[in-house]
Protein backbone atom coordinates (compact mmCIF):
# COMPACT_ATOMS: atom_id res chain seq x y z
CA UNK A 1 104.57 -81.17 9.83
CA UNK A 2 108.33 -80.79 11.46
CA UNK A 3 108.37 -80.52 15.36
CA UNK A 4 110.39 -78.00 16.18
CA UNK A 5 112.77 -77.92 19.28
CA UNK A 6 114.37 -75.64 21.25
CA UNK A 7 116.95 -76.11 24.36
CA UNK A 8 116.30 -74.05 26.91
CA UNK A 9 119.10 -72.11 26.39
CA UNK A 10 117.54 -70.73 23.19
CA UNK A 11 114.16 -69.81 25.59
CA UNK A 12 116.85 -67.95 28.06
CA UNK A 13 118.12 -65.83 25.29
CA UNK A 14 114.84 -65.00 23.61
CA UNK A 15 113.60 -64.26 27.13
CA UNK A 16 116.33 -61.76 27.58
CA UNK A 17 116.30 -59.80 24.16
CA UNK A 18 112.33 -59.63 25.12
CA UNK A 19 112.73 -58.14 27.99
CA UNK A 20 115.04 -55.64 27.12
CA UNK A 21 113.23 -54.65 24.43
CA UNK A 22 110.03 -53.85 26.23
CA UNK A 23 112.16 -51.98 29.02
CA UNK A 24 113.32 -49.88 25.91
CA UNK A 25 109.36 -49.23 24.78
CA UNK A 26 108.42 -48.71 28.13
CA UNK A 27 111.23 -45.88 28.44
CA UNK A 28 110.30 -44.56 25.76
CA UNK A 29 106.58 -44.82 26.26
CA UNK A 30 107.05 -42.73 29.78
CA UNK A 31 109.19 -40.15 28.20
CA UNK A 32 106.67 -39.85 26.13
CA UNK A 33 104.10 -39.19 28.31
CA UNK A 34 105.71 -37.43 31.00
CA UNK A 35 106.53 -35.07 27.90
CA UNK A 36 102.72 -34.47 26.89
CA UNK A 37 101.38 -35.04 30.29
CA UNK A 38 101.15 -31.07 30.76
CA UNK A 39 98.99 -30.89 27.85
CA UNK A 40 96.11 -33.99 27.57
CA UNK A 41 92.91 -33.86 29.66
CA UNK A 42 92.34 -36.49 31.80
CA UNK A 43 88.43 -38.25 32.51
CA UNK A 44 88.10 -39.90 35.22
CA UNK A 45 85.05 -41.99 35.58
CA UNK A 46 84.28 -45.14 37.81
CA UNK A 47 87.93 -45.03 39.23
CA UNK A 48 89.25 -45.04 35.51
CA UNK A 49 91.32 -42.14 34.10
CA UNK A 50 91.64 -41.75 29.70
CA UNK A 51 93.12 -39.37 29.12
CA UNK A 52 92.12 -37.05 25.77
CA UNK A 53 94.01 -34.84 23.29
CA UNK A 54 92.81 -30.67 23.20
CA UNK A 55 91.16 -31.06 19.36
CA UNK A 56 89.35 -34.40 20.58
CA UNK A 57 88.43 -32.59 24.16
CA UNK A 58 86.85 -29.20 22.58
CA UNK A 59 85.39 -31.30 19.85
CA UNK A 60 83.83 -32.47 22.14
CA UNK A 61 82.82 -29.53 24.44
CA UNK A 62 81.72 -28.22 21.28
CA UNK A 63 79.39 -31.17 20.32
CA UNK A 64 78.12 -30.70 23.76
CA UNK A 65 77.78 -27.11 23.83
CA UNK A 66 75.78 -27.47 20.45
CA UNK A 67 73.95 -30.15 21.33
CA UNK A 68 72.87 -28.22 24.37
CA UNK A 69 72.25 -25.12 22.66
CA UNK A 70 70.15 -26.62 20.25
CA UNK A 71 67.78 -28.86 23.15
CA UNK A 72 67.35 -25.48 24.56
CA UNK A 73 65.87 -24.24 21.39
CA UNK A 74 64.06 -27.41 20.94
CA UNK A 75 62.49 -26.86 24.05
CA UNK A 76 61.45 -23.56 23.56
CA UNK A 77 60.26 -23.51 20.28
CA UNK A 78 58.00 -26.86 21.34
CA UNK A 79 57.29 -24.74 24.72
CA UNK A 80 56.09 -21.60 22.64
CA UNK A 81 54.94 -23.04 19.85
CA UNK A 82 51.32 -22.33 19.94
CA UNK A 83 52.11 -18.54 20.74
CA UNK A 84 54.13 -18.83 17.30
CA UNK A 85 51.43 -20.35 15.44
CA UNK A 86 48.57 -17.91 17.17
CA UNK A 87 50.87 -14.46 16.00
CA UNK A 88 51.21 -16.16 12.65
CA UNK A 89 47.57 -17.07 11.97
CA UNK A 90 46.49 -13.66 13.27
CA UNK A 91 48.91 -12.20 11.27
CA UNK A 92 47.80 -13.80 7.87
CA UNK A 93 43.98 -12.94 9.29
CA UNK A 94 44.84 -9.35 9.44
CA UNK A 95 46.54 -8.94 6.03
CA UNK A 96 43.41 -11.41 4.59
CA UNK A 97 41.14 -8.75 6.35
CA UNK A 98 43.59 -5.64 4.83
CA UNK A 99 43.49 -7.20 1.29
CA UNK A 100 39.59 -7.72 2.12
CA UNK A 101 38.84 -4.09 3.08
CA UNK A 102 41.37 -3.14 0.13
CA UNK A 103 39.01 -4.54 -2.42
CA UNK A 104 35.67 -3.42 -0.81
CA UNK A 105 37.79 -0.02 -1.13
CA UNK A 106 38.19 -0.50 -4.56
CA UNK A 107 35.15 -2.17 -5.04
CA UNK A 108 33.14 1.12 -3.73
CA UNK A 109 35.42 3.09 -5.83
CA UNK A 110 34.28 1.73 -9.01
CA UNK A 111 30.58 1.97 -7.54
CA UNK A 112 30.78 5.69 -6.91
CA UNK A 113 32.69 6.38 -10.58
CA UNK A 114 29.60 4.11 -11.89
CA UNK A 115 27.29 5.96 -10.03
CA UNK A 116 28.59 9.13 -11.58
CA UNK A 117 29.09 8.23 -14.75
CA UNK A 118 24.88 6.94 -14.13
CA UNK A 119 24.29 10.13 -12.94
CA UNK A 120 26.05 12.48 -15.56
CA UNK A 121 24.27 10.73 -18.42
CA UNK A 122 20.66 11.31 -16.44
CA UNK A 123 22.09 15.20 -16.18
CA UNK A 124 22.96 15.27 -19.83
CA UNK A 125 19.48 13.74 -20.18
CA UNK A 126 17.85 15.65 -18.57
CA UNK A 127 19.20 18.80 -19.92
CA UNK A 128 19.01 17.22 -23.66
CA UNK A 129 15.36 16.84 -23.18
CA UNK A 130 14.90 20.33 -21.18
CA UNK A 131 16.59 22.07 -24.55
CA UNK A 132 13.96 19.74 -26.35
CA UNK A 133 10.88 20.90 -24.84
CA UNK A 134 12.36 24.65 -24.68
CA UNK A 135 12.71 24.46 -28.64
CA UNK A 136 9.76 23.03 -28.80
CA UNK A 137 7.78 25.73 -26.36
CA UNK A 138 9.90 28.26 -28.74
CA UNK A 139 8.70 27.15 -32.02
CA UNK A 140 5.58 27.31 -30.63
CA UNK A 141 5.71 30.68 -29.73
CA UNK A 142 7.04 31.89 -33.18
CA UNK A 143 4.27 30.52 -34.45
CA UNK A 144 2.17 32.17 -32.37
CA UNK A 145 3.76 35.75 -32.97
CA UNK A 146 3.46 34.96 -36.58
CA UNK A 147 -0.43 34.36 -36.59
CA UNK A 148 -3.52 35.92 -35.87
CA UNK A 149 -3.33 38.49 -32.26
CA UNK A 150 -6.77 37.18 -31.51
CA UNK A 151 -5.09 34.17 -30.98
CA UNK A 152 -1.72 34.40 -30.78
CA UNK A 153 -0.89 38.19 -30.04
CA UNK A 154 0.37 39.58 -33.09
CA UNK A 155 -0.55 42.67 -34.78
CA UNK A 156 -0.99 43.04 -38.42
CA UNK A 157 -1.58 46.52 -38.99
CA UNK A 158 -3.87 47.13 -41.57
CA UNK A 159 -4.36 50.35 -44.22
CA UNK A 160 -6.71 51.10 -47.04
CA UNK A 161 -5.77 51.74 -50.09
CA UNK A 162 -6.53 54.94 -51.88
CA UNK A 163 -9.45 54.54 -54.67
CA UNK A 164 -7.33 53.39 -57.79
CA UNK A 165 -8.79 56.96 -59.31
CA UNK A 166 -7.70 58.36 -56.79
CA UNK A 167 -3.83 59.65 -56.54
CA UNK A 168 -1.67 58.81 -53.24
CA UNK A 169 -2.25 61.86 -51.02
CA UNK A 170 0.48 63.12 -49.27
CA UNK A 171 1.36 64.12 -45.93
CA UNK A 172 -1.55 66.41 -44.80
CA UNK A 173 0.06 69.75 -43.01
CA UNK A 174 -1.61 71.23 -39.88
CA UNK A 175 -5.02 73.61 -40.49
CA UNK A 176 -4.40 75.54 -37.17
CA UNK A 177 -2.15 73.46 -34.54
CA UNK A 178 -0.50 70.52 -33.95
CA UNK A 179 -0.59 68.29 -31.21
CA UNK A 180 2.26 66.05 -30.31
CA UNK A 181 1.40 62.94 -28.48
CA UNK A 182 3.96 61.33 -26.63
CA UNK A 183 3.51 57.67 -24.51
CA UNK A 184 3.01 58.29 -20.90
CA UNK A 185 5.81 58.16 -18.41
CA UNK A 186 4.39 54.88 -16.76
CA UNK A 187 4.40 53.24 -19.68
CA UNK A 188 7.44 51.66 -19.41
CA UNK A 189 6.64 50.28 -15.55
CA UNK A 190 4.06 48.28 -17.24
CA UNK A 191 6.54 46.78 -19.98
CA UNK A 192 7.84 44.06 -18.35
CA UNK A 193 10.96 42.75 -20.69
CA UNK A 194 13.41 39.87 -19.18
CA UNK A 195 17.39 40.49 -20.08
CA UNK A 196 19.36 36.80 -19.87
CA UNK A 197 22.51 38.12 -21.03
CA UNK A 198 23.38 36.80 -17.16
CA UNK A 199 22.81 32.93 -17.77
CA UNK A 200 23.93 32.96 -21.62
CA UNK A 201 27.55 34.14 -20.64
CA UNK A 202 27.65 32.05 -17.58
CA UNK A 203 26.82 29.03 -19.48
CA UNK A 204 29.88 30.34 -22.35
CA UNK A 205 32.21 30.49 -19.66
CA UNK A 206 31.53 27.25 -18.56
CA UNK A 207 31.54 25.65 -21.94
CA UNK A 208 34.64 23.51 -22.75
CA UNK A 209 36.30 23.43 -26.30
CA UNK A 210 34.26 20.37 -27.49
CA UNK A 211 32.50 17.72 -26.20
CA UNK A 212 28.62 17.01 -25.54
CA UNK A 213 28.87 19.97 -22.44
CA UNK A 214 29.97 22.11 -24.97
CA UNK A 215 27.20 21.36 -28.00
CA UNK A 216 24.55 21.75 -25.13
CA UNK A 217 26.12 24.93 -24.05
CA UNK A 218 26.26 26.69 -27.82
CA UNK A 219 21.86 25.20 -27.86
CA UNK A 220 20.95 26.66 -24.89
CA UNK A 221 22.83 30.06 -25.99
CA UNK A 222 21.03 29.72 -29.47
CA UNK A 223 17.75 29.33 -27.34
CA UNK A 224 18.31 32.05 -25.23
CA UNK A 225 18.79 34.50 -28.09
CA UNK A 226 15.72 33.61 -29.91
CA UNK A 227 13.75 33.76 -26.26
CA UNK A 228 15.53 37.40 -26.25
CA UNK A 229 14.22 38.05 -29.30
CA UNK A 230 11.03 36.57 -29.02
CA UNK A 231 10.44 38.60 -25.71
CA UNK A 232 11.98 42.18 -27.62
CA UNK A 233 9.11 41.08 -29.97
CA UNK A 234 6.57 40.98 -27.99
CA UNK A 235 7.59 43.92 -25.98
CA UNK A 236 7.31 46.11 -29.00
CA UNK A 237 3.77 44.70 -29.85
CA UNK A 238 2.95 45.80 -26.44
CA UNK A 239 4.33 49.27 -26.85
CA UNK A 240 2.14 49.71 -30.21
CA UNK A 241 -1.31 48.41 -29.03
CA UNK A 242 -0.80 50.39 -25.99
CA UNK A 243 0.49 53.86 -27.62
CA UNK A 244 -2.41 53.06 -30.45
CA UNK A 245 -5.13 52.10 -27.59
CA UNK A 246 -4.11 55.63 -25.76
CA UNK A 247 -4.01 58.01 -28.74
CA UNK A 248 -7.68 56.87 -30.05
CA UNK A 249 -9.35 56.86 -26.26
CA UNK A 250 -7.82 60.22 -25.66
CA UNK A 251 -8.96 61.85 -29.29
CA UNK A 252 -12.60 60.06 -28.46
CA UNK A 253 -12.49 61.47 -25.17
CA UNK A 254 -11.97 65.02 -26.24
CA UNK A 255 -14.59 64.82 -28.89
CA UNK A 256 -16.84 63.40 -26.50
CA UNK A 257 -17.19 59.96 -27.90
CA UNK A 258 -18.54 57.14 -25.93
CA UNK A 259 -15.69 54.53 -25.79
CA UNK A 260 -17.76 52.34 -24.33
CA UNK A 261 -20.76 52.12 -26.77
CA UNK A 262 -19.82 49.38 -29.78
CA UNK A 263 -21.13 51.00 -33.40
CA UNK A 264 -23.03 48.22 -35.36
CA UNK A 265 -24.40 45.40 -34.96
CA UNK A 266 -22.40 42.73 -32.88
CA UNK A 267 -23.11 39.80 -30.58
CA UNK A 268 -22.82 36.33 -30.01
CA UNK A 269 -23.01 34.49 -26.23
CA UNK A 270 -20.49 35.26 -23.78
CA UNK A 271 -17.73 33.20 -23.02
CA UNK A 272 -15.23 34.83 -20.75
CA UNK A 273 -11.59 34.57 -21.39
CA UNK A 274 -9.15 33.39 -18.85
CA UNK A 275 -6.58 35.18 -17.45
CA UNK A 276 -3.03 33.40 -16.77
CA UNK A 277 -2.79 31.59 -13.90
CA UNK A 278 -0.26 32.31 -11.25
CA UNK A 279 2.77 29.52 -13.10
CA UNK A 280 2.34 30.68 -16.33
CA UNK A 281 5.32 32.33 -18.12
CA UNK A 282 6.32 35.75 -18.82
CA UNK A 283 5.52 34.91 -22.16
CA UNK A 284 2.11 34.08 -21.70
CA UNK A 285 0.89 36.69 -19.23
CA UNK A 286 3.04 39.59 -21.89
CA UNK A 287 0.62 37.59 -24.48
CA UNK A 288 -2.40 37.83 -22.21
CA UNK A 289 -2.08 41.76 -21.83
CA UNK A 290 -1.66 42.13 -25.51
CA UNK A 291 -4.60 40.01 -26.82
CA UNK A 292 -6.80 42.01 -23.99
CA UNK A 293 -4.77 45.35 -25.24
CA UNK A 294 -5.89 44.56 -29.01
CA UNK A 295 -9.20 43.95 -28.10
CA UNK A 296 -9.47 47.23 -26.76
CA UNK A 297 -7.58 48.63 -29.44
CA UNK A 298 -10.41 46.94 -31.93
CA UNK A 299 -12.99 48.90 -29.73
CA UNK A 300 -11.70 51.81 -30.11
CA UNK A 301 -11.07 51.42 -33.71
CA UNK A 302 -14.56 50.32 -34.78
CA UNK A 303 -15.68 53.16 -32.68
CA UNK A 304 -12.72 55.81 -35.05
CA UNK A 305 -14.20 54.82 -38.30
CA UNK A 306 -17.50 56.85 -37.47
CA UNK A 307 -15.92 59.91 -36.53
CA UNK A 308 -14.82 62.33 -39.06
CA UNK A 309 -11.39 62.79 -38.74
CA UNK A 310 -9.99 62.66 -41.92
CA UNK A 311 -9.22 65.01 -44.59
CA UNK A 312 -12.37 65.56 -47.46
CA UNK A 313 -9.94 66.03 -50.14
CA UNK A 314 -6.32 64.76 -50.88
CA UNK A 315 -3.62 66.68 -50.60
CA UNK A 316 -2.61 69.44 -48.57
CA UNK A 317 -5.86 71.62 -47.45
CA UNK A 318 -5.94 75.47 -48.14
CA UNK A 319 -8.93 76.80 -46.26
CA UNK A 320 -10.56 80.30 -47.77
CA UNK A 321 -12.94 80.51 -44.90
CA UNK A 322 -12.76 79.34 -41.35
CA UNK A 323 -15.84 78.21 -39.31
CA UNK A 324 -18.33 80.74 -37.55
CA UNK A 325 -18.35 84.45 -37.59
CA UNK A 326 -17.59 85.79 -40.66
CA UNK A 327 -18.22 88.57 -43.39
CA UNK A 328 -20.86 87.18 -45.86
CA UNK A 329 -19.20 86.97 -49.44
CA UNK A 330 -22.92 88.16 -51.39
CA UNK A 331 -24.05 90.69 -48.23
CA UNK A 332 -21.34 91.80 -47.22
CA UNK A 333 -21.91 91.53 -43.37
CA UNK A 334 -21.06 89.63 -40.80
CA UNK A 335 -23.00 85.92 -40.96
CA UNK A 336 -22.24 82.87 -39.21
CA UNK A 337 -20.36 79.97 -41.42
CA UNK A 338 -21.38 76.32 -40.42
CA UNK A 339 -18.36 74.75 -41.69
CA UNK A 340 -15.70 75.70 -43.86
CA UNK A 341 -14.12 76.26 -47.32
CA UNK A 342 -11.29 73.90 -48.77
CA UNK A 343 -10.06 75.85 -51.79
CA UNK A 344 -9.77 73.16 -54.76
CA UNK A 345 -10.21 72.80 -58.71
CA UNK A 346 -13.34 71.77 -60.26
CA UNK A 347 -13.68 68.01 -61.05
CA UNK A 348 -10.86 67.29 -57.93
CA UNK A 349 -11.94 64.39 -56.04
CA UNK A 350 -14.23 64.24 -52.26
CA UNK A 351 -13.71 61.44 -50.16
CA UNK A 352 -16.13 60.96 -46.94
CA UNK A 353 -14.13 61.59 -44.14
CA UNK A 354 -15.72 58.07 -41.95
CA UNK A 355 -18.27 55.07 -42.27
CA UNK A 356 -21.62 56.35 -42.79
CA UNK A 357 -24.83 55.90 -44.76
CA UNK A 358 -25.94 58.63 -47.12
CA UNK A 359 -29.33 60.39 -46.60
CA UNK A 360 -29.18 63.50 -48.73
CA UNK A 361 -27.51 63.91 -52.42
CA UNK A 362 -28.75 66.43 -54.35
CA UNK A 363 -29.63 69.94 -54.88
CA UNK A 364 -30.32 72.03 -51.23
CA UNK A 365 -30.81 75.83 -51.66
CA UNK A 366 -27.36 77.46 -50.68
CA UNK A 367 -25.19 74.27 -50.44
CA UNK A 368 -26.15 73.47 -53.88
CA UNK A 369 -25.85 69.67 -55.04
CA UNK A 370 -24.72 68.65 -51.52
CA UNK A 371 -24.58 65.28 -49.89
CA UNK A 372 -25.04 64.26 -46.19
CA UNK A 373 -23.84 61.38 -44.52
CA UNK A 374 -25.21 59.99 -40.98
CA UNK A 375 -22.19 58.09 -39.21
CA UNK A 376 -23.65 57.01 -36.22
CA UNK A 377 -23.32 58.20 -32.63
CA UNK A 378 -24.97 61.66 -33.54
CA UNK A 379 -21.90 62.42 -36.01
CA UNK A 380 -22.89 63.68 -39.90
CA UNK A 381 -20.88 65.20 -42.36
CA UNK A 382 -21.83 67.80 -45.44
CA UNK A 383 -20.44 68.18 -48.73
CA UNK A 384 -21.69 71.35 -50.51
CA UNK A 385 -20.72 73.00 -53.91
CA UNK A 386 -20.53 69.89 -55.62
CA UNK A 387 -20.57 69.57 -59.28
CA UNK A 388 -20.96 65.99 -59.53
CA UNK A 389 -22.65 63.89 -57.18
CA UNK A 390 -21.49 59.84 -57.34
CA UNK A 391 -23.61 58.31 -54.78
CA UNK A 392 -26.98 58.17 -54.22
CA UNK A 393 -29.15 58.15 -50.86
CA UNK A 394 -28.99 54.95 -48.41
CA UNK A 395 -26.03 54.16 -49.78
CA UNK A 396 -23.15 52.58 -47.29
CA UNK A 397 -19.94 54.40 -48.05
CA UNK A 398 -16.52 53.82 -46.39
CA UNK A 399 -14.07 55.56 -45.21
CA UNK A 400 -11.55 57.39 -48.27
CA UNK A 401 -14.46 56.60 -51.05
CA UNK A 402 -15.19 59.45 -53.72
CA UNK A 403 -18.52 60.46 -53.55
CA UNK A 404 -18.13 63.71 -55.89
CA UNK A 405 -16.38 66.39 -57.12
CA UNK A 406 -15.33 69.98 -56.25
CA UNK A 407 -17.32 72.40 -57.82
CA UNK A 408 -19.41 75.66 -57.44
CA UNK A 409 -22.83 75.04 -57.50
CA UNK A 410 -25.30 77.05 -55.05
CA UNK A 411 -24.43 79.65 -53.36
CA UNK A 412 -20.81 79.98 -54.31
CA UNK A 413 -18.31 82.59 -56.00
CA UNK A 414 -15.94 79.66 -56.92
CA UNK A 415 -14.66 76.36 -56.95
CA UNK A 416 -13.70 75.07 -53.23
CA UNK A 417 -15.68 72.53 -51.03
CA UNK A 418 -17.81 73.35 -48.12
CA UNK A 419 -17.75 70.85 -45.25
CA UNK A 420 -19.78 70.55 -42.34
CA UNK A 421 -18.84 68.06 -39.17
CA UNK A 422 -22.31 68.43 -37.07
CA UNK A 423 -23.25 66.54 -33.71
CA UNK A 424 -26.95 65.76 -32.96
CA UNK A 425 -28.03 68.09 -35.70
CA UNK A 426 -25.35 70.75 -34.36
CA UNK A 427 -22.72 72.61 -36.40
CA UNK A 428 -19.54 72.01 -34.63
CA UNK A 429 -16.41 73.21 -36.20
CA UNK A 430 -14.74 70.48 -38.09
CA UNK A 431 -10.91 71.80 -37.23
CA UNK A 432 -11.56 69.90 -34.33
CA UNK A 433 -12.05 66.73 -35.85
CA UNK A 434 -9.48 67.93 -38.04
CA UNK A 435 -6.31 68.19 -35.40
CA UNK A 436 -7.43 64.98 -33.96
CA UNK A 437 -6.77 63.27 -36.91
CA UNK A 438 -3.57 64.83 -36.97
CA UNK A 439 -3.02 63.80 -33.13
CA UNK A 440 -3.50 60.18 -33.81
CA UNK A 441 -1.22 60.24 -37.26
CA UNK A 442 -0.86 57.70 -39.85
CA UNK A 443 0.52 55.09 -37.65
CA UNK A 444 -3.26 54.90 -36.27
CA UNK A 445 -5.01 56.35 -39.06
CA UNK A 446 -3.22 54.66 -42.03
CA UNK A 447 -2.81 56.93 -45.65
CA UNK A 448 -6.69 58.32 -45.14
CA UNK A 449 -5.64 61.05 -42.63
């Protein structure tokens, strides 16, 4: 280590050049400052000024300012805070409670379609098993229209046959008038008949192009046809027990004949039959009125076959002499004729003109071989002239049977028939019994007219 020394001569001049030097800084310094004085902010705090730059003086207003600004938010978010959070929670409450009643919306919306998806399968159901029954209820009544009419209301009409000797007669031509017979005008207030053409083209109209709605709607159109026809059936029944019914109670009535007395023997213990009750059907009261309608049709009918009016001989009748006054063929006077003549061939065919029992066949003075039959209810017949006799006496005969032949036996000038219609041992003239045959027709009478 050198020790360095300096005379103080050295110190004076180093001391000089110092000073000079910071008199040269310090000129500098103030012009310096004097020339940015006008633009530096000065603090002055505790009796000390520093002066600051612009940039470094509004960064820091600005830091300030922000800082500020963002206490005051502080502040009042901290200071309203639980308002915040309250709006908020309500908020999400109310949208829970909107998203809540959203899906009980929904959920009540699937309810109702399940509901009515429940309830249009218990309609179509319903409706399935109301065509069922209804097909049912109308099989049953075909049935019934197709069976007996004591039971079910049909009407099976029923003719005799001619004798197989016998040849088919034909249509027998009026002795001295006709009477037409037409069905009263209250007939057809009594019908009652049911049109548904209404419901059946209702129920087309509403029917779409396919589907189960559809199928349903073509059945119950089916059904409602065959009820149509079914009711049209019965309507006509109606019509013929009732225009039969009429035609024999008004012929009885004008030949006297007690409708009310049954012919034979018949019995049995009495069970009354019930009439429909106020619910029943159309169908069953229509059925009601025809079975009690046939039954008096049956009446009536058992009560035809003992009166003679039918034709003695087939074919068409030429009558040579009428009934009463007349001139007497062998005395040439006037006489009176109990019956009268039905010209004919010898060996043609006589048929008893209603059920009977015979009491007389054989010879009787005038009428020569003759035969009688009784009929019941006071009614007998005669058959004189015969020349062949084919029954004998006590014997049942029916109506259209042969029991002998034309011929001209007795007092008689040539082949022809004399027949007799009498009443309680009276000679009544048979033209009446005659045109009331013709009155009620073949539709009542069948071919024996």
């Amino acid at each position: 280590m050198s020790n360095l020394s300096h005379s103080p001569y050295e110190y004076g001049a180093r001391g000089a050049h110092s000073t000079a030097r910071s008199q040269s800084a310090a000129a500098v310094s103030h012009h310096l400052n004097n020339k940015s004085r006008g633009s530096d902010y000065t603090l002055v705090h505790g009796g000390r000024q520093v002066r600051i730059g612009p940039v470094a003086f509004w960064i820091v207003v600005g830091t300030l300012v922000v800082m500020g600004v963002w206490s005051i938010a502080t502040g009042s978010y901290f200071a309203f805070s639980n308002d915040v959070l309250t709006r908020l929670v309500g908020r999400q409450a109310e949208m829970q409670f909107a998203y809540e009643d959203r899906i009980a919306e929904l959920r009540a919306q699937v309810d109702r379609i399940t509901s009515r998806q429940l309830l249009d399968q218990e309609q179509f159901e319903q409706k399935l098993t109301s065509l069922i029954q209804r097909q049912a209820t109308l099989e049953q009544r075909t049935a019934t229209l197709s069976g007996d009419v004591t039971t079910t209301g049909s009407i099976k009409p029923a003719r005799m046959a001619p004798p197989e000797a016998a040849p088919k007669p034909p249509k027998a031509r009026p002795i001295s008038d006709t009477v037409i017979f037409t069905a009263p005008p209250d007939r057809e207030a009594r019908l009652q008949s049911r049109e548904l053409a209404g419901p059946a083209t209702r129920l087309a109209e509403r029917g779409n192009s396919g589907g189960l709605d559809n199928v349903l709607t073509r059945v119950a159109i089916a059904l409602d046809k065959v009820e149509r026809k079914q009711t049209a059936t019965l309507t006509d029944m109606e019509e013929q027990v009732d225009t039969k019914a009429r035609r024999i109670r008004s012929v009885l009535a004008d030949l006297g004949v007690d409708t009310g007395k049954t012919p034979g023997g018949v019995g049995g213990p009495y069970i009354p039959m019930k009439a429909p009750s106020s619910g029943a059907s159309a169908f069953e009261r229509q059925l009601y009125r025809i079975n009690v309608g046939k039954a008096q049709l049956n009446q009536y009918s058992n009560t035809l076959v003992t009166v003679p009016v039918r034709k003695p001989i087939f074919g068409e009748v030429d009558m040579s002499s009428p009934f009463g006054m007349r001139m007497d063929p062998f005395m040439r006077g006037p006489a009176i004729h109990a019956g009268i003549d039905m010209r004919g061939d010898k060996g043609d065919p006589v048929r008893v003109t209603a059920n009977g029992t015979v009491v007389t066949a054989g010879w009787n003075g005038g009428y020569g071989n003759m035969i009688e039959v009784d009929h019941g209810n006071g009614f007998a017949t005669r058959y004189g002239h015969l020349s062949k006799i084919d029954v004998k006496v006590g014997q049942s005969v029916k109506i259209g049977q042969t029991i002998g032949e034309i011929g001209s036996t007795g007092r008689s000038t040539g082949p022809h028939l004399h027949y007799e219609t009498r009443i309680d041992g009276d000679a009544v003239d048979p033209q009446k019994f005659l045109r009331a045959g013709l009155r009620l027709g073949s539709g009542v009478l069948g071919d024996k007219i």
